[in-house]
Each structure stands twice: as C-alpha cells, then as structure tokens.
N, C-alpha and C. Protein backbone atom coordinates (compact mmCIF):
# COMPACT_ATOMS: atom_id res chain seq x y z
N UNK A 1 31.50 -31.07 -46.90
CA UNK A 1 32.05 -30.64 -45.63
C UNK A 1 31.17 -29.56 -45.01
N UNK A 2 30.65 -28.71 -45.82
CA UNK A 2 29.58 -27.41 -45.18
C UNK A 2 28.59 -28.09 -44.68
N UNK A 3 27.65 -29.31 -45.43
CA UNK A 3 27.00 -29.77 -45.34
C UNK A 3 27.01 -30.10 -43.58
N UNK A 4 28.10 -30.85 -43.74
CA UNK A 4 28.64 -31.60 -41.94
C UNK A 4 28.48 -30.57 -41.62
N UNK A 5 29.27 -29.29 -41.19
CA UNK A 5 29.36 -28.48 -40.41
C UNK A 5 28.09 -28.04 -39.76
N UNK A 6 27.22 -27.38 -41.28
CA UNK A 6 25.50 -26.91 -40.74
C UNK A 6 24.97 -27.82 -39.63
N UNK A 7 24.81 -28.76 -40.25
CA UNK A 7 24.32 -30.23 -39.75
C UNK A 7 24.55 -30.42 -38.02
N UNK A 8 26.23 -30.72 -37.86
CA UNK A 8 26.64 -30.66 -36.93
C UNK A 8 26.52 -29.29 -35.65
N UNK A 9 26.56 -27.92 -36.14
CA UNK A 9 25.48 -27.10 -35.65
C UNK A 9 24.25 -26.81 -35.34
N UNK A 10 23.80 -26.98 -36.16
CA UNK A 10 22.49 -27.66 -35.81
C UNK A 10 22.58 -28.14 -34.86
N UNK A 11 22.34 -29.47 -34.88
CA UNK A 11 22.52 -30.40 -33.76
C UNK A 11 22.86 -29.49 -31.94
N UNK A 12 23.86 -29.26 -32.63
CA UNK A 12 24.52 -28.15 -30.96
C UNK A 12 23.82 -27.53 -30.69
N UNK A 13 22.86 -26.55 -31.38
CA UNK A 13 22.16 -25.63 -31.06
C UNK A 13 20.86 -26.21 -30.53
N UNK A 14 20.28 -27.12 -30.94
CA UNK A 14 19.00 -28.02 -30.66
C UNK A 14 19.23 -28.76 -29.15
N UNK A 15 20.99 -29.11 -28.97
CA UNK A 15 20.88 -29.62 -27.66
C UNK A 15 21.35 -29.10 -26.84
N UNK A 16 21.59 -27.40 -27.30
CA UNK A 16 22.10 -26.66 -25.95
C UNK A 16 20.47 -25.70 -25.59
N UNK A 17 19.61 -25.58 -26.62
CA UNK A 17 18.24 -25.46 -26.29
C UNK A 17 17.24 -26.65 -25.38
N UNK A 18 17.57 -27.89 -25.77
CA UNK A 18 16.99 -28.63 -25.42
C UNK A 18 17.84 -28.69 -23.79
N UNK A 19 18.68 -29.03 -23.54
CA UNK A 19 19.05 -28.83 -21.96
C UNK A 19 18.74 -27.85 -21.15
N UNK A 20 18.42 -26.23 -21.77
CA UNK A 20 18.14 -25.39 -21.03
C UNK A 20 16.87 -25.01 -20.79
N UNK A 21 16.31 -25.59 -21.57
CA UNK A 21 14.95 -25.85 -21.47
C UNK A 21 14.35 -26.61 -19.72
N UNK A 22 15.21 -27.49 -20.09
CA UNK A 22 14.88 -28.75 -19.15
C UNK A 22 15.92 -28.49 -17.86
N UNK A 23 16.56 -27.37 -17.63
CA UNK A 23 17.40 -26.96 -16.85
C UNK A 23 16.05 -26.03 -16.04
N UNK A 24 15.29 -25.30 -17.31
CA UNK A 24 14.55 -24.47 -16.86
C UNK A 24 13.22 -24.73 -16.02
N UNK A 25 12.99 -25.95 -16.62
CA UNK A 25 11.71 -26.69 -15.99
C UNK A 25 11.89 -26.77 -14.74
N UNK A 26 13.33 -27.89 -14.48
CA UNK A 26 13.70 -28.27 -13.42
C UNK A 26 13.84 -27.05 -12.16
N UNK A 27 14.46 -26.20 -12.59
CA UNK A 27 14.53 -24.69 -11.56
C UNK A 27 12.89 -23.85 -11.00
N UNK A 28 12.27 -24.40 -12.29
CA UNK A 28 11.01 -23.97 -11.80
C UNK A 28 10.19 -24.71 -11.22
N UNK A 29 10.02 -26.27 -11.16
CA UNK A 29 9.22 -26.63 -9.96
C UNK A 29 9.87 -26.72 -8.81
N UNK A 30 11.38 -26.75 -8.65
CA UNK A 30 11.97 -26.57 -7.42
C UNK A 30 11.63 -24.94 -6.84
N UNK A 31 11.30 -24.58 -7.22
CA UNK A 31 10.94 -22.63 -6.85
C UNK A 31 9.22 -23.03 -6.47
N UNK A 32 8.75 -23.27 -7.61
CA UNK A 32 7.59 -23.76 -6.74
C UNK A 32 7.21 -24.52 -6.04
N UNK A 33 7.57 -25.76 -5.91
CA UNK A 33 7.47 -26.61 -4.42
C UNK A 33 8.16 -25.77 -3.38
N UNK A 34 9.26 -25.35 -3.40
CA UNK A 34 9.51 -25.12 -1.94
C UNK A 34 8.90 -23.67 -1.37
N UNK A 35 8.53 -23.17 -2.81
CA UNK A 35 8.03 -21.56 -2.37
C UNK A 35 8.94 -20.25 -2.18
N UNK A 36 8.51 -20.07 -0.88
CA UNK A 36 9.50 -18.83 -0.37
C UNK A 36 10.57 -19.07 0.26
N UNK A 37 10.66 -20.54 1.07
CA UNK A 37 11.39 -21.24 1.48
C UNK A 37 12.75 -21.62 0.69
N UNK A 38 12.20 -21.27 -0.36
CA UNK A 38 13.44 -21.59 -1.61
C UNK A 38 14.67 -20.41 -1.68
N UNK A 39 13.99 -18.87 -1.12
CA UNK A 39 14.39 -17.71 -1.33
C UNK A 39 15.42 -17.62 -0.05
N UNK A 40 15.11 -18.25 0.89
CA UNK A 40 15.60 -18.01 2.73
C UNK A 40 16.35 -18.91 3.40
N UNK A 41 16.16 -20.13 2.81
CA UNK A 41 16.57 -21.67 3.24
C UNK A 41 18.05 -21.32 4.14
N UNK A 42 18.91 -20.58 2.72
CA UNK A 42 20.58 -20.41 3.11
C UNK A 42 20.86 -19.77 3.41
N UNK A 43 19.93 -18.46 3.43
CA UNK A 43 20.51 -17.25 3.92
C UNK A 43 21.13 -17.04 5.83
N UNK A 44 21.64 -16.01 5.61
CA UNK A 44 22.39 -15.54 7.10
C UNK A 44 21.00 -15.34 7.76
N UNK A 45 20.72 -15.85 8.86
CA UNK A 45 19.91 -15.40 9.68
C UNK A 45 20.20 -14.08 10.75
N UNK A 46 19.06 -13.28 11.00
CA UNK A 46 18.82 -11.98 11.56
C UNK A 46 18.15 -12.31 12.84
N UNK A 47 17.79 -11.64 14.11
CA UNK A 47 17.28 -11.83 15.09
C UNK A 47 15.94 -10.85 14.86
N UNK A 48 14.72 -11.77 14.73
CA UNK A 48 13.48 -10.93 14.47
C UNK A 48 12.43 -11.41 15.72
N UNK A 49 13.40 -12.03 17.16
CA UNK A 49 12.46 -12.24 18.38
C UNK A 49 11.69 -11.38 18.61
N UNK A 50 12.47 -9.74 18.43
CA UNK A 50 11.57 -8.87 19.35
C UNK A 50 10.59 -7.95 18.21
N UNK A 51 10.35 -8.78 17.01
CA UNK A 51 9.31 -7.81 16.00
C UNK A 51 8.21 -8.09 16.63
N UNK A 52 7.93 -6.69 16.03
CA UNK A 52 6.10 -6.36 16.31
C UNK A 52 5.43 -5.99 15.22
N UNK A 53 4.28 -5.56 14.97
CA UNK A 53 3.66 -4.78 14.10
C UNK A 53 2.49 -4.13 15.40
N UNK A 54 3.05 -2.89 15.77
CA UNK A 54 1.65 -2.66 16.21
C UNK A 54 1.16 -3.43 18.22
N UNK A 55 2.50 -3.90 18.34
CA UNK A 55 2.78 -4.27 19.60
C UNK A 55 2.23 -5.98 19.22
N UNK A 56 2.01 -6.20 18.46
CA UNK A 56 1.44 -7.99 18.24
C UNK A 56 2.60 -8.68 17.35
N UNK A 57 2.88 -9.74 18.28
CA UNK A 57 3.54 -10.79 17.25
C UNK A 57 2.95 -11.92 17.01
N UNK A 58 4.12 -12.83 15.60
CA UNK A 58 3.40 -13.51 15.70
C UNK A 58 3.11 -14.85 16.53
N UNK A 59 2.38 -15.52 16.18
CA UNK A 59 1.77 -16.66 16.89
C UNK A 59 0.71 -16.26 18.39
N UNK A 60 0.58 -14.90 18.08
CA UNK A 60 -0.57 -14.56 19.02
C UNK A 60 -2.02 -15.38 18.71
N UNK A 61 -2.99 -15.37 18.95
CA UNK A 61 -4.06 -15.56 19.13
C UNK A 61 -5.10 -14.31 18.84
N UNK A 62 -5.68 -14.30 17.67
CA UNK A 62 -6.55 -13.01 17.58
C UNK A 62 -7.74 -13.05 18.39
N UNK A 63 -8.17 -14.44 19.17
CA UNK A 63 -9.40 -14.66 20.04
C UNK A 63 -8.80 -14.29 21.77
N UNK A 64 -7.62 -13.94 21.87
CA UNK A 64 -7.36 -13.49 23.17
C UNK A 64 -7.66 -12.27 23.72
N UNK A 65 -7.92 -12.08 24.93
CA UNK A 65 -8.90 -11.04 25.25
C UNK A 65 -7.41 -9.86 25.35
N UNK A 66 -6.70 -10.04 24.84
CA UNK A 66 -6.02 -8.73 24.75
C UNK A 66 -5.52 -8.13 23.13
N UNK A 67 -5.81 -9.20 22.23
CA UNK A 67 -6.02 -9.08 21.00
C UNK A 67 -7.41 -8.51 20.66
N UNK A 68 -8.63 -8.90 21.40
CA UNK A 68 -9.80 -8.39 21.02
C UNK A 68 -9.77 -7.23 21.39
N UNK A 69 -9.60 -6.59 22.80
CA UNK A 69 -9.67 -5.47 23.45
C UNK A 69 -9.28 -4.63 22.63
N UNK A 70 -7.94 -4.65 22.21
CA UNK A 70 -7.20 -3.43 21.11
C UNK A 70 -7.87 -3.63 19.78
N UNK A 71 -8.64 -4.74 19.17
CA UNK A 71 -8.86 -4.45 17.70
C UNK A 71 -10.24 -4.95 18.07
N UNK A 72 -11.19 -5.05 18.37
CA UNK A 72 -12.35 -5.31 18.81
C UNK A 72 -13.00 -6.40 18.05
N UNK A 73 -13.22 -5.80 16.58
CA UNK A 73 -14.09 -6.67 15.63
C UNK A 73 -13.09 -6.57 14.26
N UNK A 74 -12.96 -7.76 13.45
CA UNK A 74 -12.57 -7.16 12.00
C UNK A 74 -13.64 -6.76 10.75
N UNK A 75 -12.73 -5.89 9.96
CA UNK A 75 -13.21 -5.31 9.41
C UNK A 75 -14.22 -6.25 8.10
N UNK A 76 -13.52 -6.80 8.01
CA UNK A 76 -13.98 -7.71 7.02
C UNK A 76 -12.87 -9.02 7.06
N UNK A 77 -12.96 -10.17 5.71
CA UNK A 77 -12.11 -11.33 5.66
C UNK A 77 -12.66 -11.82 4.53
N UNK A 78 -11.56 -11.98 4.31
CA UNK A 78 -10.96 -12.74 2.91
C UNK A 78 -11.42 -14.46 2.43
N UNK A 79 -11.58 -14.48 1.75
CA UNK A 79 -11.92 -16.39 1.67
C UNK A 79 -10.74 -17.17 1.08
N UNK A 80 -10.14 -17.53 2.05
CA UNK A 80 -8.83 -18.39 1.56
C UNK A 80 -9.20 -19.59 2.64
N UNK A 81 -8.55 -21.23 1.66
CA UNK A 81 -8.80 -22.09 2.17
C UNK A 81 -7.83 -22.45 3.47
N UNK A 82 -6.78 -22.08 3.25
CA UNK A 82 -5.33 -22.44 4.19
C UNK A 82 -5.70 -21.36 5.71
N UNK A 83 -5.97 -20.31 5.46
CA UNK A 83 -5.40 -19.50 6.76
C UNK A 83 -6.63 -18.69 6.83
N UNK A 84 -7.12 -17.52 7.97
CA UNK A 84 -8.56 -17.27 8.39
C UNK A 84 -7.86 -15.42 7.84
N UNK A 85 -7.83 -14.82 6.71
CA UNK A 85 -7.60 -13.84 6.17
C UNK A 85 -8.16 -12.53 6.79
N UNK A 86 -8.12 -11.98 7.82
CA UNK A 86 -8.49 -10.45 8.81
C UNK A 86 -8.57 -9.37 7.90
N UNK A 87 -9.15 -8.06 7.63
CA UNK A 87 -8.66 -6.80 7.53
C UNK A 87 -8.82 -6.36 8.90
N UNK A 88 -8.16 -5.61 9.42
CA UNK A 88 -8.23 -4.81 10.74
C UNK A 88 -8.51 -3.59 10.63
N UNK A 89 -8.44 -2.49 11.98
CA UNK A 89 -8.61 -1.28 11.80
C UNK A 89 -6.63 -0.65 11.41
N UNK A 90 -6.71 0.54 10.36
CA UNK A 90 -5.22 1.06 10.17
C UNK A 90 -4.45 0.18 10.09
N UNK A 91 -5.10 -0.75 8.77
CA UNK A 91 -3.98 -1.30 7.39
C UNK A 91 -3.54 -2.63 7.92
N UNK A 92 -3.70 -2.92 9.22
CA UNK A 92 -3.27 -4.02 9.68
C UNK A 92 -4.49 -5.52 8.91
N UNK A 93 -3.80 -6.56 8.34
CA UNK A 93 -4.35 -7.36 7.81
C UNK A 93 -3.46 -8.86 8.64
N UNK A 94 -4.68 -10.13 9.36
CA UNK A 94 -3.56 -11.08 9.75
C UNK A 94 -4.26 -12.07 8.70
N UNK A 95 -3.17 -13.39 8.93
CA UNK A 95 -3.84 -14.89 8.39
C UNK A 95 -3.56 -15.51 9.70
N UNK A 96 -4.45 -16.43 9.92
CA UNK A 96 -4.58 -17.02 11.37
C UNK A 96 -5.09 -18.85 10.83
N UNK A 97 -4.57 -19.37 11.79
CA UNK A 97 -4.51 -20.78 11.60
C UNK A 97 -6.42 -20.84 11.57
N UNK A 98 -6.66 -21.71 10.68
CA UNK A 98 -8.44 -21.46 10.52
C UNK A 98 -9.17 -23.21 11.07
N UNK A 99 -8.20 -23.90 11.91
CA UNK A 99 -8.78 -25.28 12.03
C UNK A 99 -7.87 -25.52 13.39
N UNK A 100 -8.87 -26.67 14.12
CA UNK A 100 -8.06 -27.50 15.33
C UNK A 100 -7.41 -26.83 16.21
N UNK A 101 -6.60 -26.89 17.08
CA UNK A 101 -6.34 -26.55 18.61
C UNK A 101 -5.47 -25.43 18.90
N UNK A 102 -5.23 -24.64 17.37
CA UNK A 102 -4.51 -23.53 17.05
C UNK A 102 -5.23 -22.58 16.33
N UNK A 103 -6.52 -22.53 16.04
CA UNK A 103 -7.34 -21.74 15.51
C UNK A 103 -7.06 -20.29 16.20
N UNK A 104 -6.83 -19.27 15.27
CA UNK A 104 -6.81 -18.08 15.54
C UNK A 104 -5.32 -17.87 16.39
N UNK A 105 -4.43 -18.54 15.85
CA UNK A 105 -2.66 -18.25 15.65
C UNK A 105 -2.20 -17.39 14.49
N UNK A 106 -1.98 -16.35 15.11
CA UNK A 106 -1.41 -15.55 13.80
C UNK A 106 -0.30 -16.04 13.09
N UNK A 107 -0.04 -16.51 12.26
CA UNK A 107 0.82 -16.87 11.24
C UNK A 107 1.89 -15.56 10.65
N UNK A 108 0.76 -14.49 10.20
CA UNK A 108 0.89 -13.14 9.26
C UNK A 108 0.62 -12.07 8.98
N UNK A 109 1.36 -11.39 9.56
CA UNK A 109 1.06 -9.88 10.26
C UNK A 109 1.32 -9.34 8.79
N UNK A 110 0.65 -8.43 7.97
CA UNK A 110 0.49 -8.13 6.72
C UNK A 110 0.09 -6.14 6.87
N UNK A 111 1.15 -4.90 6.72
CA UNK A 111 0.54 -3.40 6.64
C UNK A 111 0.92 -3.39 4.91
N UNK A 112 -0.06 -2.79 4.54
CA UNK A 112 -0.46 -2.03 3.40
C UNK A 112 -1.01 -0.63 3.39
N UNK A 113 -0.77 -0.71 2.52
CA UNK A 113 -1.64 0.40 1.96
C UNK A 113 -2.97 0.58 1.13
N UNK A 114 -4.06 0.10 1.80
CA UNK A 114 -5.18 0.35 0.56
C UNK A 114 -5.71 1.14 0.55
N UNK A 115 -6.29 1.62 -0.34
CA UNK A 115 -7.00 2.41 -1.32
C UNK A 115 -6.34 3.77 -1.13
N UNK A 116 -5.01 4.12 -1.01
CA UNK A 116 -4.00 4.91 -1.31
C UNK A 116 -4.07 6.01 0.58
N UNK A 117 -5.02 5.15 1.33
CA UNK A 117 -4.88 5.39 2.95
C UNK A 117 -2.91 5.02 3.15
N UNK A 118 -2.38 5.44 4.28
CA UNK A 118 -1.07 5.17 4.21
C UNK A 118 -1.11 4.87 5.93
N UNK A 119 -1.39 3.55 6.51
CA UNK A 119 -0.74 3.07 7.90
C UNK A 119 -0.20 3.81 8.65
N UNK A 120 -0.56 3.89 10.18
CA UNK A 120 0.92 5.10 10.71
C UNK A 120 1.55 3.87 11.63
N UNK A 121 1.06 2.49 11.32
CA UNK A 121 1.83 1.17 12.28
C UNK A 121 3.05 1.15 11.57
N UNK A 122 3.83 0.35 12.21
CA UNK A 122 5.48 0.42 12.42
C UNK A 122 5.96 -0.82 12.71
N UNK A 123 7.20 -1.00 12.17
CA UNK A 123 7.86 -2.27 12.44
C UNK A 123 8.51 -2.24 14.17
N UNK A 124 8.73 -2.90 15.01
CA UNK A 124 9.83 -2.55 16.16
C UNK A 124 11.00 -1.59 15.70
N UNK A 125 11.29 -1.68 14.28
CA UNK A 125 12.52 -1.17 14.21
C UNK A 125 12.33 0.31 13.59
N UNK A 126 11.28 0.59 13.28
CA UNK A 126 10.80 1.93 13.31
C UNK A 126 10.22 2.43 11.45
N UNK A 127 10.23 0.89 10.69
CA UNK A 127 9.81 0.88 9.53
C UNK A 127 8.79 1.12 9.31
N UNK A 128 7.92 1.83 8.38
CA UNK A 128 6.46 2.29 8.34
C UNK A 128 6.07 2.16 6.77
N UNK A 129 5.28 2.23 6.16
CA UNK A 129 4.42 2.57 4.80
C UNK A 129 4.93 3.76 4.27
N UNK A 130 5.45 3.82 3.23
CA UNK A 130 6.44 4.97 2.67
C UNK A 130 7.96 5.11 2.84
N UNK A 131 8.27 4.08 4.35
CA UNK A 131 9.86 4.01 4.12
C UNK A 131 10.48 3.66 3.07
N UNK A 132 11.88 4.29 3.11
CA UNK A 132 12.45 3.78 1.84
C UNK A 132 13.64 2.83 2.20
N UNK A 133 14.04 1.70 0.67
CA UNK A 133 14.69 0.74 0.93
C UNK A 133 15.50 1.23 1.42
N UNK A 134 16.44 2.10 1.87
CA UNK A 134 17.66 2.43 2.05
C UNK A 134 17.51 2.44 3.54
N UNK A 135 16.75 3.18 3.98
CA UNK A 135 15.91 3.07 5.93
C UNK A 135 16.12 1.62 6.05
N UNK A 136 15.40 0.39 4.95
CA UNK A 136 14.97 -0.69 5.64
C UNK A 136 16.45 -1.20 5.75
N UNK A 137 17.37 -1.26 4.92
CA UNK A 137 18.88 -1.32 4.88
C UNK A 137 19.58 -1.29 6.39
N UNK A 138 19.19 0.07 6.32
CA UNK A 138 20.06 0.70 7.75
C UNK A 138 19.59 -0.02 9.24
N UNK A 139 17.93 -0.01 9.06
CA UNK A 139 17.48 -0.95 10.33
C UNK A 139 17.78 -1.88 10.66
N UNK A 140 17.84 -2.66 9.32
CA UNK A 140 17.48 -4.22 9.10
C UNK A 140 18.99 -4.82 8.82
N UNK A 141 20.01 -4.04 8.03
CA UNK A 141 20.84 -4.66 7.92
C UNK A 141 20.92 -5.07 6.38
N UNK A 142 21.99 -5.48 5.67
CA UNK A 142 22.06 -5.87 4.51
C UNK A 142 22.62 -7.80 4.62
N UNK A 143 21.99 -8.30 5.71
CA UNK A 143 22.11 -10.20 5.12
C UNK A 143 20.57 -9.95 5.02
N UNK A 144 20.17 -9.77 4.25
CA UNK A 144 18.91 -10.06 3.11
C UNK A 144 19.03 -11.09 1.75
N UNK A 145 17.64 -11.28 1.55
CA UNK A 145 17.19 -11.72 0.52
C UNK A 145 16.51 -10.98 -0.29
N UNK A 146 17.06 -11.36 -1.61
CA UNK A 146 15.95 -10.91 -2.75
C UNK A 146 15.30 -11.91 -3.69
N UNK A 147 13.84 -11.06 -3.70
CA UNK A 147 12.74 -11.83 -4.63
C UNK A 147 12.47 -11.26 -5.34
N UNK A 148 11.16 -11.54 -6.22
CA UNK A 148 10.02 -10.75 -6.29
C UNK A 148 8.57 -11.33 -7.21
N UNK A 149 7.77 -11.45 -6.41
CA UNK A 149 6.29 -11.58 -6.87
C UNK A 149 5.54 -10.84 -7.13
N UNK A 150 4.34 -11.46 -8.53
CA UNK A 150 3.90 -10.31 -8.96
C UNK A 150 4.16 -9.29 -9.99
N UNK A 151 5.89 -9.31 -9.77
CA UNK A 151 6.37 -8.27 -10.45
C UNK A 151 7.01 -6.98 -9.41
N UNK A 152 7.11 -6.95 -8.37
CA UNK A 152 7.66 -6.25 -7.56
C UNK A 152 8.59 -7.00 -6.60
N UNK A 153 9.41 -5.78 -6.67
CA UNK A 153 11.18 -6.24 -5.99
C UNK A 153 10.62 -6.28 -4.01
N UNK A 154 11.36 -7.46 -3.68
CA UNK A 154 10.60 -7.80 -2.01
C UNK A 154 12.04 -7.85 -1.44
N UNK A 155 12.34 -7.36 -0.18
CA UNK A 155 14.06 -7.40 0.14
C UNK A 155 13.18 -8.46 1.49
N UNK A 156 13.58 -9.20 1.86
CA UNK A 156 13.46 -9.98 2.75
C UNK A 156 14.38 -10.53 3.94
N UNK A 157 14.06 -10.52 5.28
CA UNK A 157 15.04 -11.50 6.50
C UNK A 157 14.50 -12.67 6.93
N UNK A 158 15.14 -13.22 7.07
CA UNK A 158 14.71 -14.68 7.87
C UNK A 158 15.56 -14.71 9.52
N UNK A 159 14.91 -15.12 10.35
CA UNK A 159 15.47 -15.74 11.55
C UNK A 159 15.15 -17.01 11.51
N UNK A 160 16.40 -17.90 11.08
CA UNK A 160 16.16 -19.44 11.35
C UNK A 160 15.57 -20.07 12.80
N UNK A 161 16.41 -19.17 13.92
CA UNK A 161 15.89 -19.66 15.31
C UNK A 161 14.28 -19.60 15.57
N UNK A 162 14.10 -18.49 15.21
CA UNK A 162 12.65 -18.24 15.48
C UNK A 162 11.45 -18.25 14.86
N UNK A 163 11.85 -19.16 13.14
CA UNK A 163 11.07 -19.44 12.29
C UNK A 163 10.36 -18.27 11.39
N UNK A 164 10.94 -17.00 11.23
CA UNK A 164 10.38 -16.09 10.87
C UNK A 164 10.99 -15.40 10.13
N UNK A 165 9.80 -14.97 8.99
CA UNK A 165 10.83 -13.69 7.88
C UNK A 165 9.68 -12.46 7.96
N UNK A 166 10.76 -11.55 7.87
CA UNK A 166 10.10 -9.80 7.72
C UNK A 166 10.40 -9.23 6.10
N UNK A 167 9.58 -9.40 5.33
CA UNK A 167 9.53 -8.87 3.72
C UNK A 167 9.30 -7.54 3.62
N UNK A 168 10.21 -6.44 2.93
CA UNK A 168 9.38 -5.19 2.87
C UNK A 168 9.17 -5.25 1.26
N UNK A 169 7.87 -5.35 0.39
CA UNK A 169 8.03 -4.84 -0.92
C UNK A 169 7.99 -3.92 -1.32
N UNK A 170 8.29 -3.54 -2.48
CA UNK A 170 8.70 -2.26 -3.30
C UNK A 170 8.04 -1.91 -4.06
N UNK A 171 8.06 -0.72 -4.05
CA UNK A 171 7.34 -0.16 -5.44
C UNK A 171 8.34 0.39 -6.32
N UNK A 172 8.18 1.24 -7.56
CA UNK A 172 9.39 1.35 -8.34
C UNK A 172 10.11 2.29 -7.70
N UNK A 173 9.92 3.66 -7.31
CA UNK A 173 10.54 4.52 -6.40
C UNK A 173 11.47 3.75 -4.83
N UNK A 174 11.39 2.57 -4.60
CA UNK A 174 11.87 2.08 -3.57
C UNK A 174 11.44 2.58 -2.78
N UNK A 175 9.71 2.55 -2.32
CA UNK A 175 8.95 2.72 -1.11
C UNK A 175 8.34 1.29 -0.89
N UNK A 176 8.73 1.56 0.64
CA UNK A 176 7.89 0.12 0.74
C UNK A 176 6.36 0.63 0.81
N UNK A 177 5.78 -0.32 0.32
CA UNK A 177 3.95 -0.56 0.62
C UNK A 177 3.53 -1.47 0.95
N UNK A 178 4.05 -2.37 1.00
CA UNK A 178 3.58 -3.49 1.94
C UNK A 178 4.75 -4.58 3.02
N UNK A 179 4.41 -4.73 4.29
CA UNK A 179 5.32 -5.09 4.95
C UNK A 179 4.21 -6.50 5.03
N UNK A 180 4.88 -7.56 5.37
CA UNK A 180 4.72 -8.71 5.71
C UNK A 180 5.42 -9.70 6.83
N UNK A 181 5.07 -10.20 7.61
CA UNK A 181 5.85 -10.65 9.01
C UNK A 181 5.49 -12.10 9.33
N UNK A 182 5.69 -13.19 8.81
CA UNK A 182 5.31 -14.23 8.41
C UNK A 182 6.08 -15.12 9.19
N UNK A 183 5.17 -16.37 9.61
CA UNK A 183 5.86 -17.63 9.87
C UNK A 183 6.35 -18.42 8.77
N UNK A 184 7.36 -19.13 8.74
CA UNK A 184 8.54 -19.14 7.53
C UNK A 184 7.85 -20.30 7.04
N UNK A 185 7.20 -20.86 7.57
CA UNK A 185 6.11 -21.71 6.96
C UNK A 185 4.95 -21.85 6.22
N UNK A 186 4.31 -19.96 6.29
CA UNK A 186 3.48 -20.17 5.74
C UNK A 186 3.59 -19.78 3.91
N UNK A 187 2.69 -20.65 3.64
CA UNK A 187 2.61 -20.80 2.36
C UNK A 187 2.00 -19.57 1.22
C-alpha cells in the first residue's frame, strides 16, 4: 500500500511539474510575440493627444524644417535594423521610421539620463528626469500598467485612441530615468 501511495505521488508531482512547465512556456511566447502590446492591450485608456517631450510629438518628421531648426544636427545614431536611432542635444533620443514614404516619422521620443548628465526636458504634464513615481501618479493618474525590462520596474499609459503609451522607468529609489513616448506599435 506505501508502495501505491509513493508511486501514486510521484506521479502527481511529475504532472503538476510537467503542466506548469508547459503553462510556463506557453505564457512566455505569448509575452514575447505580442511584446509590450501584451502589457497595454486591456488596460483603461488615458488621453496622451496633447504629450510632448520638448514641444515634439510623436509622428513628427525629424527632416521637417521645424524639427531641424530647433535640433539642427544629431548627435550621433545608433545601428538598429527596424527604426533610424537619434541622440539629440539634452538627453533627447528619437527612433524614426528608417524606409519608404514615412522615413523620418518619429515613432519614439526616448529622455534619459546619460552619463549621469540629468535632462531639464519635460513631459506636457510637467514630468522630468529625477521625478518621483508618486509625481508620475498624481499627473498621470493611477489606470496604469506595470512591467519591467531588464530588471527595472516601468509604470506605463496607453491611449487606445491615439495609439500611444508614455512609460516612466524606475530606478530602485522610485526615480524615474528614463521616459519613453512610443507608438504602441513599436517594437
């Protein structure tokens, strides 16, 4: 009878591992196929028509003569195959459509912080480099999303109407350091 019992445990334990396993697989290429899209899909949508970074939104054109005028030349760029990767002047970084009849569409308005320089650009809603989550709360509202890539906690909005999410990530102190302003499409 012990014999059965082990046996029969066994067994349970092998196929409540073996399902969660395969529970686990399954959760993880659905996270990776759909991406970020996976994080926003259901959420409550926010009204992010009137964001800026810096008076630019997105789907501007970085080849328009009022995009050049204010940022003249970039600083440098990134080699990514999907999108045309900018550094700008004061932390501002875009990705811009890099092919065909939309070339140089901003997709992704991106402030950081590098090399421990700190941005004095601003969200419309008055968010900056060093705000803390609790500011982005109060601006932004709490129908958010949470992620996190990398290893750092990202509070995120989506506007379904207008195809767009505003990410602030975190550092452990709950400062943001990097804001991101993305078409909900991009990858």
């Amino acid at each position: 009878m012990n014999k059965m019992r082990k046996k029969s445990s066994l067994i349970s334990i092998i196929t409540i591992l073996f399902i969660s396993a395969v529970l686990f697989v399954i959760h993880t290429i659905y996270v990776d196929y759909e991406g970020r899209q996976y994080y926003f899909k259901d959420h409550q949508s926010i009204n992010l028509s009137e964001e800026k970074i810096d008076n630019i939104k997105l789907h501007e054109n970085i080849h328009s003569p009022a995009f050049e005028s204010k940022y003249r030349k970039a600083l440098s760029q990134d080699d990514n195959n999907m999108y045309d990767y900018f550094h700008w002047k004061n932390g501002l970084k875009t990705a811009s459509i890099n092919k065909g009849k939309n070339k140089g569409k901003i997709v992704r308005l991106i402030l950081s912080s590098d090399e421990g320089e700190k941005p004095d650009l601003k969200t419309s809603r008055g968010i900056s480099i060093g705000s803390f989550k609790q500011e982005v709360l109060q601006k932004y509202g709490t129908h958010n999303y949470k992620r996190s890539e990398q290893g750092v906690g990202i509070i995120g909005y989506v506007d379904h109407k207008q195809k767009s999410t505003m990410e602030f990530w975190l550092n452990g102190k709950n400062e943001v350091f990097e804001i991101r302003f993305d078409d909900a499409n991009v990858k």
